[in-house]
Protein backbone atom coordinates (compact mmCIF):
# COMPACT_ATOMS: atom_id res chain seq x y z
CA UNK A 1 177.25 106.07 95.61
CA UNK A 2 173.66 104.96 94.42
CA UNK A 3 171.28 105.17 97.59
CA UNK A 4 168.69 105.46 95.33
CA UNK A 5 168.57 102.28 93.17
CA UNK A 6 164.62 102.51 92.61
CA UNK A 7 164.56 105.85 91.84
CA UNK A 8 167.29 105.62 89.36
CA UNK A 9 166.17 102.32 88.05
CA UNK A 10 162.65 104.29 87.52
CA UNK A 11 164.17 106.84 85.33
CA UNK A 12 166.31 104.48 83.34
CA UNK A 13 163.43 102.73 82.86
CA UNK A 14 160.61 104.93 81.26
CA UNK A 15 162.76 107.15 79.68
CA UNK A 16 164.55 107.46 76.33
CA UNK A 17 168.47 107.15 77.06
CA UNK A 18 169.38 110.52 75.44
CA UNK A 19 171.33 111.03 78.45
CA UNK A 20 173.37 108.66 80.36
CA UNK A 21 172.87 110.81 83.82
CA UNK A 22 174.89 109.83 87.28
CA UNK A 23 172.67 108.00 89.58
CA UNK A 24 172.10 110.88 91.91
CA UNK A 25 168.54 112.02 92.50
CA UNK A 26 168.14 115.42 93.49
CA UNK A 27 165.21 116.59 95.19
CA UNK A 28 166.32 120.02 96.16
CA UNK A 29 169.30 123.01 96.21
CA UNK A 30 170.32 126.15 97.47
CA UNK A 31 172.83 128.64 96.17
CA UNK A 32 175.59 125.95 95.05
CA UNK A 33 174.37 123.04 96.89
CA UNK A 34 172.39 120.04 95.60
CA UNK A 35 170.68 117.50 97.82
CA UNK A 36 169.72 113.84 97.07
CA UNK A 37 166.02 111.99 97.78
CA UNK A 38 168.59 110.99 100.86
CA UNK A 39 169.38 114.09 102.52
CA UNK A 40 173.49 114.13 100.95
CA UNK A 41 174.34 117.51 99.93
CA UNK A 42 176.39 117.93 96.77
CA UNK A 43 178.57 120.52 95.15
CA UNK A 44 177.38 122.06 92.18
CA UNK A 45 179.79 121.94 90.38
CA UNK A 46 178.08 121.92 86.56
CA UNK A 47 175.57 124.89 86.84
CA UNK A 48 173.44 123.39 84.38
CA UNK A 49 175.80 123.78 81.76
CA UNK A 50 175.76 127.43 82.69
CA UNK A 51 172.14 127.99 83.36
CA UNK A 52 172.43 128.63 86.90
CA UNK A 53 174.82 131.21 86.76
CA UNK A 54 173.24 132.85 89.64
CA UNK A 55 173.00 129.48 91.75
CA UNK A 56 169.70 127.45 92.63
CA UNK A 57 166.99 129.52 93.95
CA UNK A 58 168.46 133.08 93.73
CA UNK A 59 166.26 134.88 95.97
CA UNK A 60 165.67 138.10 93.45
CA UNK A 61 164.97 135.37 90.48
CA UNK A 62 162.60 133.54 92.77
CA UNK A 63 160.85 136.34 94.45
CA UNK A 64 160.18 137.75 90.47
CA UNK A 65 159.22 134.61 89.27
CA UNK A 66 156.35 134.11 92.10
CA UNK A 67 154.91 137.29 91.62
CA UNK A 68 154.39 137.02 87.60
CA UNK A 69 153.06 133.94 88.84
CA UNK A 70 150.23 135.30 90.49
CA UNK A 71 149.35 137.49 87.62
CA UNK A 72 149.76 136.19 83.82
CA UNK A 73 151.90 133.65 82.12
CA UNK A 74 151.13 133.25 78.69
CA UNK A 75 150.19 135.84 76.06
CA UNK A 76 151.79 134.56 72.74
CA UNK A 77 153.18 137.12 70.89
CA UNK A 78 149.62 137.76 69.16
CA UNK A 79 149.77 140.41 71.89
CA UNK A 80 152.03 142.70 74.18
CA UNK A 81 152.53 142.30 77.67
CA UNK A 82 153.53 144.59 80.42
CA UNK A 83 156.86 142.84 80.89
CA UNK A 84 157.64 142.65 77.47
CA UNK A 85 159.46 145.98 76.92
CA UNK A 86 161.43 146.53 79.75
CA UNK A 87 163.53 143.17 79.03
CA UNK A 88 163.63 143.61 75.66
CA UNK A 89 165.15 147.49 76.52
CA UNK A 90 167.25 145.99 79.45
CA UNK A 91 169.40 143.58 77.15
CA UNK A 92 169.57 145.46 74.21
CA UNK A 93 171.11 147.91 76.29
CA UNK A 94 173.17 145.19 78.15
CA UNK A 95 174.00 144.23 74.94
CA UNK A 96 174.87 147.66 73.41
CA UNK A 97 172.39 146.93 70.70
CA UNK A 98 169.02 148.22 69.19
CA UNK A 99 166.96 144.86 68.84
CA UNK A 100 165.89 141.62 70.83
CA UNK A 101 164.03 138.49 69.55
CA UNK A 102 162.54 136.44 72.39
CA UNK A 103 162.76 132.78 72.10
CA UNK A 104 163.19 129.57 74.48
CA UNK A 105 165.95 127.70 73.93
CA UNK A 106 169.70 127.84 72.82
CA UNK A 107 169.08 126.09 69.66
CA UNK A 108 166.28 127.89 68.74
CA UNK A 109 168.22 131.07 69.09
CA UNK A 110 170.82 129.16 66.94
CA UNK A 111 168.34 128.53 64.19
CA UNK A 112 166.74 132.30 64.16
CA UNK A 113 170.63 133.09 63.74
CA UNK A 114 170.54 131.20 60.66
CA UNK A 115 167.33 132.54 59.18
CA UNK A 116 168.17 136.06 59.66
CA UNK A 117 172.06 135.82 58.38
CA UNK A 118 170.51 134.10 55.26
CA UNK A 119 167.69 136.86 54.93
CA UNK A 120 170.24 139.60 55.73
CA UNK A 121 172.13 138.08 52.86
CA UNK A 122 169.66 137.83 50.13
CA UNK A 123 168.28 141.43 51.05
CA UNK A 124 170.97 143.31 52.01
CA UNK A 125 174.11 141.88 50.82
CA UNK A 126 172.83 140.49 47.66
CA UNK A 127 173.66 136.55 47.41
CA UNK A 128 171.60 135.06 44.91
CA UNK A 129 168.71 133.10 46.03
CA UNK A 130 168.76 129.83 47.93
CA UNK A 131 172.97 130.52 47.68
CA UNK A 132 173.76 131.51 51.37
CA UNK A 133 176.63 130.03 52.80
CA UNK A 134 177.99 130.18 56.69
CA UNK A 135 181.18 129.28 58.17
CA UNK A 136 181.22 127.23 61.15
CA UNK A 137 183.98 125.72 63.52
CA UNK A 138 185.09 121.96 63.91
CA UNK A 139 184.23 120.90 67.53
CA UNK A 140 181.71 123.13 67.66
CA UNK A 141 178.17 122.49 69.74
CA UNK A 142 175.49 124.97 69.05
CA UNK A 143 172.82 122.43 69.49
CA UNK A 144 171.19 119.14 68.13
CA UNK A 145 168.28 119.99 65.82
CA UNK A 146 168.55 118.95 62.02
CA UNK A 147 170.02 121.76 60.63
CA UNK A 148 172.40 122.42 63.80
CA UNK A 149 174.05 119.02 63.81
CA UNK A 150 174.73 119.30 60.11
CA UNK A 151 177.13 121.39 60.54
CA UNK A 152 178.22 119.62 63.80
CA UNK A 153 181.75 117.48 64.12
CA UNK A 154 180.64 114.95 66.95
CA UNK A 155 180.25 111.58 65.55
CA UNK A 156 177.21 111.11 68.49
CA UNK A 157 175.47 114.65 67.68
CA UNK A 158 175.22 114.17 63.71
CA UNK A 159 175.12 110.48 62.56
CA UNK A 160 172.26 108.39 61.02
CA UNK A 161 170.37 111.95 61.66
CA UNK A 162 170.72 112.82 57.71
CA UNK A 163 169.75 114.40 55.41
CA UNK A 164 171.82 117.14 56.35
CA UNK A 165 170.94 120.84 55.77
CA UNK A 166 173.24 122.12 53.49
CA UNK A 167 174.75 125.63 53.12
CA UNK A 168 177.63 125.10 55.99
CA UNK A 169 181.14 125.39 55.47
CA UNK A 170 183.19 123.92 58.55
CA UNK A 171 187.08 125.49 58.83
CA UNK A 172 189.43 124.33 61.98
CA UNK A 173 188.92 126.13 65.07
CA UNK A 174 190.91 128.97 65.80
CA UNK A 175 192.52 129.03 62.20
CA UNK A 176 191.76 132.96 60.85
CA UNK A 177 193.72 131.75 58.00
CA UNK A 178 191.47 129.13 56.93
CA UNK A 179 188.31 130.59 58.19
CA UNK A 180 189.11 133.65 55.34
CA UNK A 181 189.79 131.47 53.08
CA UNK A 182 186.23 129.86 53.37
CA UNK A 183 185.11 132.84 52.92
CA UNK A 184 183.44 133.87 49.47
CA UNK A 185 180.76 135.78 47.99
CA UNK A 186 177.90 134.02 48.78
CA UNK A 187 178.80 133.88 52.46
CA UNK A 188 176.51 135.55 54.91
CA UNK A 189 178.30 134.75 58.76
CA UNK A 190 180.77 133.24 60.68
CA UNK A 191 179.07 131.41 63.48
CA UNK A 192 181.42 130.54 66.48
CA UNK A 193 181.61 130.26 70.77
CA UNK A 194 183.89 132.74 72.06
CA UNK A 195 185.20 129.86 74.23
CA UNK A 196 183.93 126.33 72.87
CA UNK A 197 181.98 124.36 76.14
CA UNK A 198 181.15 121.25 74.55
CA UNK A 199 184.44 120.60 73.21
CA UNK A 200 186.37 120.65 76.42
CA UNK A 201 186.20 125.00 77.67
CA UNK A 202 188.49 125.63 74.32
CA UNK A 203 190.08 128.89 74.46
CA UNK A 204 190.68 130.71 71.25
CA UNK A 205 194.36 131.91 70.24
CA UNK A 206 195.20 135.28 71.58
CA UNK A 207 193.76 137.81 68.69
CA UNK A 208 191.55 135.15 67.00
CA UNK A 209 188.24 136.96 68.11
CA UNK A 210 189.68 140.45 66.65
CA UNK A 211 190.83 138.89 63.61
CA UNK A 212 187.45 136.83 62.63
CA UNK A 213 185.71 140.74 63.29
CA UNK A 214 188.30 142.51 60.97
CA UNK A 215 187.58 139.74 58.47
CA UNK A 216 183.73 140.15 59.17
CA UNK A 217 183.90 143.66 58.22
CA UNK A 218 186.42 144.15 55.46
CA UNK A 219 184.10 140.82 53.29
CA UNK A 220 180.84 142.20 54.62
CA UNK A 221 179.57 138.94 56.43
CA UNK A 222 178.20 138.85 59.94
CA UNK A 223 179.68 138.11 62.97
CA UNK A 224 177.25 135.84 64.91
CA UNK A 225 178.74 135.05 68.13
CA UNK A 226 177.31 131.95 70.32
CA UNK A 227 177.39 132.87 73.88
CA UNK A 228 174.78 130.94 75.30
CA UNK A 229 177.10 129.35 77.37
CA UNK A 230 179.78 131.80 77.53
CA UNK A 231 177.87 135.01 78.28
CA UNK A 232 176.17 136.86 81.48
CA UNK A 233 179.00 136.56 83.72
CA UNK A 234 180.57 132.76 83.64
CA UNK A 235 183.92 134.11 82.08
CA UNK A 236 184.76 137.18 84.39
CA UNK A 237 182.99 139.40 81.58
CA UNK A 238 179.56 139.99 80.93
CA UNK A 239 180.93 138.23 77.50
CA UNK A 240 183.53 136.02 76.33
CA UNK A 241 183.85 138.47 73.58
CA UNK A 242 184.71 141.14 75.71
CA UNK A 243 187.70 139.50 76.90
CA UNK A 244 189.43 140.93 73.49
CA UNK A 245 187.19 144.23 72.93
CA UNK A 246 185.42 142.29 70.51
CA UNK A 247 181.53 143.17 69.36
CA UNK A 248 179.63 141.00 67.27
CA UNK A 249 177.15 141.64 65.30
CA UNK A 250 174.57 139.31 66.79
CA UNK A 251 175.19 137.84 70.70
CA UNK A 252 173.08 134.40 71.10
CA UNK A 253 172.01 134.21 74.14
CA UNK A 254 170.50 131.53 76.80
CA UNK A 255 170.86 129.34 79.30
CA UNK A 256 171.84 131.65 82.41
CA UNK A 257 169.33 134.03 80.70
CA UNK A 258 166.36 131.99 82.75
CA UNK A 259 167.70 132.24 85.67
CA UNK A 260 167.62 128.35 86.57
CA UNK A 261 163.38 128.87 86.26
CA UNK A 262 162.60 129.22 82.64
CA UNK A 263 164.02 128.64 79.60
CA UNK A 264 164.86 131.64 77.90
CA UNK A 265 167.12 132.62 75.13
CA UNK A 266 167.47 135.72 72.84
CA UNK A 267 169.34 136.91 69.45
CA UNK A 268 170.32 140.42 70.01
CA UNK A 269 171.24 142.70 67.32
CA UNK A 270 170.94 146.34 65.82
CA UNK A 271 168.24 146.68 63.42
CA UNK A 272 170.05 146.51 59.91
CA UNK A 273 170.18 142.68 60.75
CA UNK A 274 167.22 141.78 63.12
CA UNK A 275 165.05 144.47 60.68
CA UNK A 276 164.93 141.80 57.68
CA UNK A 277 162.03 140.01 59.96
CA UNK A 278 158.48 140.72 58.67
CA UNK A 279 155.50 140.03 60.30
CA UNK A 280 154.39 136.51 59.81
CA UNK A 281 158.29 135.39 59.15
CA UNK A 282 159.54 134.25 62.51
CA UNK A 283 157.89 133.48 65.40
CA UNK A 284 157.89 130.80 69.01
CA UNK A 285 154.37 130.65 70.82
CA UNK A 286 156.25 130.80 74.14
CA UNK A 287 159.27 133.07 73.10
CA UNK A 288 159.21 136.35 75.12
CA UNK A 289 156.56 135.35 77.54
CA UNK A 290 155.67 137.35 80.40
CA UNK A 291 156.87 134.74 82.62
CA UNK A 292 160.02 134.66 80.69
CA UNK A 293 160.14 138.33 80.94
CA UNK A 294 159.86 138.77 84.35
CA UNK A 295 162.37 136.18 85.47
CA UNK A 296 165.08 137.37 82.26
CA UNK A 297 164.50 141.29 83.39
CA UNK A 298 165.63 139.96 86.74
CA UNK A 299 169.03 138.39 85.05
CA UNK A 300 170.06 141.38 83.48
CA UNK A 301 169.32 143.66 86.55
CA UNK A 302 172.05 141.59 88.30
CA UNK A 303 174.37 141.89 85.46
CA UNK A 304 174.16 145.21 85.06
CA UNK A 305 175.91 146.15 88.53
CA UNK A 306 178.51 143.71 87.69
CA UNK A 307 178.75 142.23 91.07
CA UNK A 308 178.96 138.65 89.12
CA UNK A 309 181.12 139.22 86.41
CA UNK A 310 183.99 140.47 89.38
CA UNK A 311 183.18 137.25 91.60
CA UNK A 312 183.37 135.45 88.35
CA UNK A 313 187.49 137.09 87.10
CA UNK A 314 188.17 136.57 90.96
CA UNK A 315 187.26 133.11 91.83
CA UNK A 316 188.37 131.94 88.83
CA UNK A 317 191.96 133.02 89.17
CA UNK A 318 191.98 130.95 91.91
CA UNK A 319 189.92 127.84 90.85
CA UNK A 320 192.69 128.10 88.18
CA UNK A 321 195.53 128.68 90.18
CA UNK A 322 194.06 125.66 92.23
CA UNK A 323 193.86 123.09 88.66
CA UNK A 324 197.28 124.06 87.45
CA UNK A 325 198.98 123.16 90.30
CA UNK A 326 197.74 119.41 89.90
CA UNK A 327 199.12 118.98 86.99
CA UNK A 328 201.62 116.63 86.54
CA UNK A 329 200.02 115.14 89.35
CA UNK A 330 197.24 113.23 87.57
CA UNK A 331 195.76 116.46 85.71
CA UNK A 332 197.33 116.78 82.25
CA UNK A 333 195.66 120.26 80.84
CA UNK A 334 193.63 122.76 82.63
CA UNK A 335 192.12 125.57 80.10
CA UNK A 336 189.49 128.52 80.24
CA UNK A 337 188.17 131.34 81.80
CA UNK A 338 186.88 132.56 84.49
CA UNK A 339 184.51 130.13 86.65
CA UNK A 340 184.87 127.79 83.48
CA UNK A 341 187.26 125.45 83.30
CA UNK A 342 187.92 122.21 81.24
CA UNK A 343 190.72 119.48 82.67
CA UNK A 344 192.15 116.62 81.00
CA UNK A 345 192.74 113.57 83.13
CA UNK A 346 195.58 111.38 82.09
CA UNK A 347 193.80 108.70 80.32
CA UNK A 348 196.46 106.03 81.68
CA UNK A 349 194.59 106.91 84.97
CA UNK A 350 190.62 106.80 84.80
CA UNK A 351 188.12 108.07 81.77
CA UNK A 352 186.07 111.52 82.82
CA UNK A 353 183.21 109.45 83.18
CA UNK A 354 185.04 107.09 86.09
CA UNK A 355 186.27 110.88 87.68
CA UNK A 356 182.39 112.31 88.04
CA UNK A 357 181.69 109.13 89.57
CA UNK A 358 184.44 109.32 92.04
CA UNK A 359 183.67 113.15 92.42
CA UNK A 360 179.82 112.18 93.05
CA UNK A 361 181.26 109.83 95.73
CA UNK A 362 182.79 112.76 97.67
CA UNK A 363 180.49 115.23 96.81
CA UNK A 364 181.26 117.04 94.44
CA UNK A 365 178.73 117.00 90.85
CA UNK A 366 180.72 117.60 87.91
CA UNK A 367 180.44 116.40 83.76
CA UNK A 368 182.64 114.66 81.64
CA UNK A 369 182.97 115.41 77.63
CA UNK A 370 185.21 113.65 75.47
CA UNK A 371 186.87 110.82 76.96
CA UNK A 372 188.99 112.12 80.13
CA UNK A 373 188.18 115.56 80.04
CA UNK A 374 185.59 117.10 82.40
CA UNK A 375 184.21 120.53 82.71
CA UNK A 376 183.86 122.52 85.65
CA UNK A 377 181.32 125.30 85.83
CA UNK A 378 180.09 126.22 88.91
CA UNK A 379 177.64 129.08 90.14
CA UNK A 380 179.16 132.39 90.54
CA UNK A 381 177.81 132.60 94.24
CA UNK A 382 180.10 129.73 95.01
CA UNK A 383 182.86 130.92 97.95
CA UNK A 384 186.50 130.37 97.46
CA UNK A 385 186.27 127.96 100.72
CA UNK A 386 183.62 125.96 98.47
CA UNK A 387 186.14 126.05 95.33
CA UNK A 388 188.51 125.30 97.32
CA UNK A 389 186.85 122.53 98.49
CA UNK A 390 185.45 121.11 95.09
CA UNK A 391 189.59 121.02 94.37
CA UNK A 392 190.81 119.01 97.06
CA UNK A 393 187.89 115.95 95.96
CA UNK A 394 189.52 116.25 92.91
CA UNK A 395 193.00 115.96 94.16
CA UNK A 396 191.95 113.28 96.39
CA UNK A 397 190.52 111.33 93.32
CA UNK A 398 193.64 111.41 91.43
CA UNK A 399 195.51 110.31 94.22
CA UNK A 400 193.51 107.56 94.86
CA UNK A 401 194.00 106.74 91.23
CA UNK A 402 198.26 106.67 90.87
């Protein structure tokens, strides 16, 4: 599988080994497609965890991105730009909320979640200073700064990273029961995915989602929900949370909100929660940038005719159709939703890492998590001949395994 042994050895070699990548080297894509410094064409079958929801290159993305080029890039927030108020308009109303705060990343989005649930709480709810509790989910992944992978369950993400931030308190996922119980007075928000990625595409218990919003409301604590990887379109709904007619109070957003170009994420809420900010109290050099703007206006557009969120509930009836059927025959789980799947391996037959190599070897680009599970997420401009496609590799490489 490695033609490119310099290349790869080059990377490995000036690099810190945060990630241990597959030795592919990509040079350019299309749509779904991938293609290596040698001219093989790949599969996408990963998305950048999500990010390319609209596949490499989408030609409205592009086209908006090139012409923002040509004309500004970089105010900071010390001033507004002509870009700035249409997105934030466009995905508050995607949304079906009254405020948006610009930032970069996922985490960061993550981390302004925290500040203003804790603010919210001392303001409006009354918790006594420096008091603020939140309730989080075991197996969760909501990033890997300090104060995110304090609260985090993987062994990799949080140790010999301490201190630890504290002010967390971490309840089983998918337990209502013992995510009310965790609840007390001082508690400001339940932070959870819809659907947890990292962990494996985890699907919640049927009436989980209504039940942590009914709790929510009847204590008075917000219900921040993480759908960086979860939202615009990859579960066959604009949101994971929509799957069970469930709003939040605050949607974190990110990942597929850049289009593949930028990195661009977003809290969005109404403005009894995002209104605690001040001048002076928050803020990201880059977040909201008229780059960023342009490109993120662009993402919502094609959300809002909900072309993708229909190719997303279609396509993924079959690509899960397509995964249940092997198993039993080397597959020993398939869960999630949508174009978003997570499969167990039998263990007895290869680790996930072994399966993404033998994938890679066929063509197909995929990413393991946890042993012998892998995730499958690809664009939502794949076709069911490409799905279709990506399946039979996999059924070949579990074959070839037995």
């Amino acid at each position: 599988m490695v033609r490119t042994p310099a290349a790869v050895r080059d990377a490995e070699r000036w690099t810190a080994h945060n990630y241990h990548p597959l030795p592919v080297v990509i040079s350019s894509a299309e749509g779904a497609w991938l293609t290596d410094v040698d001219g093989r064409r790949y599969l996408d079958c990963l998305a950048g965890y999500s990010a390319l929801n609209f596949g490499h290159r989408h030609p409205q993305l592009i086209a908006a991105a090139h012409a923002q080029l040509d004309r500004l890039t970089l105010t900071s927030r010390a001033f507004i730009h002509d870009q700035f108020a249409d997105f934030c308009r466009e995905l508050a109303e995607l949304c079906g909320k009254e405020l948006v705060l610009p930032m970069n990343t996922g985490a960061e989005a993550v981390e302004t979640a925290i500040k203003v649930a804790r603010k919210w709480g001392y303001q409006v709810k009354g918790v006594p200073a420096g008091q603020a509790t939140i309730v989080v989910a075991e197996g969760n992944f909501h990033g890997r700064t300090t104060t995110i992978v304090s609260f985090s369950t993987d062994t990799d993400a949080r140790d010999d990273f301490g201190p630890y931030t504290p002010g967390f308190r971490i309840v089983p996922y998918g337990d209502l029961a013992a995510l009310e119980a965790a609840i007390d007075d001082t508690t400001v928000a339940v932070l959870i995915e819809p659907i947890q990625g990292e962990q494996g595409v985890v699907v919640p218990p049927e009436g989980y989602l209504p039940g942590v919003r009914r709790v929510c409301t009847e204590r008075n604590v917000l219900f921040v929900a993480d759908e960086i990887q979860s939202g615009l379109g990859r579960t066959g709904e604009t949101f994971a949370c929509d799957h069970e007619g469930v709003t939040p109070d605050m949607y974190l957003l990110g990942k597929a909100l850049g289009g593949g170009i930028v990195p661009v994420s977003a809290v969005v809420a109404d403005a009894d929660v995002l209104g605690v900010l001040r001048p002076g109290q928050h803020g990201s050099t880059f977040g909201g940038n008229p780059l960023a703007c342009a490109v993120a206006t662009e993402v919502v557009r094609l959300l809002a005719t909900g072309e993708f969120q229909h190719r997303s509930a279609e396509l993924g009836a079959r690509l899960h159709e397509s995964l249940r059927a092997l198993i039993g025959q080397g597959l020993v789980a398939v869960r999630g939703r949508g174009l978003w799947a997570g499969i167990d391996i039998d263990p007895a037959l290869m680790t996930g890492r072994e399966a993404c190599e033998r994938l890679a070897e066929r063509g197909v680009l995929a990413k393991d998590t946890h042993g012998s599970t892998i995730r499958l997420a690809p664009p939502l401009v794949v076709t069911a001949e490409e799905l279709d496609h990506a399946v039979a590799q996999l059924a070949a490489v579990l074959a070839g395994a037995r």
